[in-house]
Protein backbone atom coordinates (compact mmCIF):
# COMPACT_ATOMS: atom_id res chain seq x y z
CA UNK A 1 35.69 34.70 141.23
CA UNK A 2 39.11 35.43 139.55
CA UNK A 3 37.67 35.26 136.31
CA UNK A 4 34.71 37.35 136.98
CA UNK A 5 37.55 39.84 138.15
CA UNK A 6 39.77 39.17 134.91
CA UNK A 7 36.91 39.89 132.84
CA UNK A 8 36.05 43.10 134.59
CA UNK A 9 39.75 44.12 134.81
CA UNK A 10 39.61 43.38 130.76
CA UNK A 11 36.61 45.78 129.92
CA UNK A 12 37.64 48.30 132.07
CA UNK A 13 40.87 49.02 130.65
CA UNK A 14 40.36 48.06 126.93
CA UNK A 15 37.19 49.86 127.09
CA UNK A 16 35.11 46.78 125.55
CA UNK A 17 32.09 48.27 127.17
CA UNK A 18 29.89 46.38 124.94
CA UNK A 19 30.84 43.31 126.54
CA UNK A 20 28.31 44.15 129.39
CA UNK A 21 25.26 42.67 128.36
CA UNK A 22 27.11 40.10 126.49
CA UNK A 23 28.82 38.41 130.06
CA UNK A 24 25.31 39.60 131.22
CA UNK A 25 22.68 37.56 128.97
CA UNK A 26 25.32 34.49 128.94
CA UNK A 27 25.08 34.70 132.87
CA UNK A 28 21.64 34.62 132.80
CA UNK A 29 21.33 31.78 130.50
CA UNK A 30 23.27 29.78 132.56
CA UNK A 31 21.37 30.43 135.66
CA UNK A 32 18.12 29.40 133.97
CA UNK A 33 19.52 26.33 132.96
CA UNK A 34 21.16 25.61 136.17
CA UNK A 35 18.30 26.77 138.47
CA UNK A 36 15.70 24.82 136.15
CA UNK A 37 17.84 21.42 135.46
CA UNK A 38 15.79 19.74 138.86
CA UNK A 39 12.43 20.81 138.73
CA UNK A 40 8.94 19.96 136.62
CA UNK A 41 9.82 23.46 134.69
CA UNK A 42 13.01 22.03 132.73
CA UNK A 43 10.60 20.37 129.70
CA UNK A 44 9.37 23.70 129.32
CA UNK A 45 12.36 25.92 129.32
CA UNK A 46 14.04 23.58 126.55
CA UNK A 47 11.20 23.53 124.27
CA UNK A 48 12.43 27.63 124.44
CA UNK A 49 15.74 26.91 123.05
C-alpha cells in the first residue's frame, strides 16, 4: 500500500495527471491475469495478448 500512496503522493504534486489511466489500465491488466491464471478462461485470455 505504500507504493500505491507514493504514486498518488507523486501525481498529485507534480501534476502528472495523465498518469491516471496509465496506473489504471496496468492495474487492470494485472488483475485479469491474476484473477484468470486458475480457471478454464486463462487459454482464452492469452490468445488476447
Amino acid at each position: 500500500m505504500e507504493f500505491l500512496k507514493d504514486i498518488w503522493n507523486l501525481i498529485k504534486e507534480r501534476k502528472k495527471w495523465w498518469l491516471i489511466p496509465a496506473v489504471i489500465v496496468l492495474f487492470l491488466i494485472g488483475a485479469l491475469i491474476f484473477l484468470s491464471s486458475g480457471s478454464a478462461v486463462a487459454p482464452f485470455i492469452y490468445t488476447v495478448f
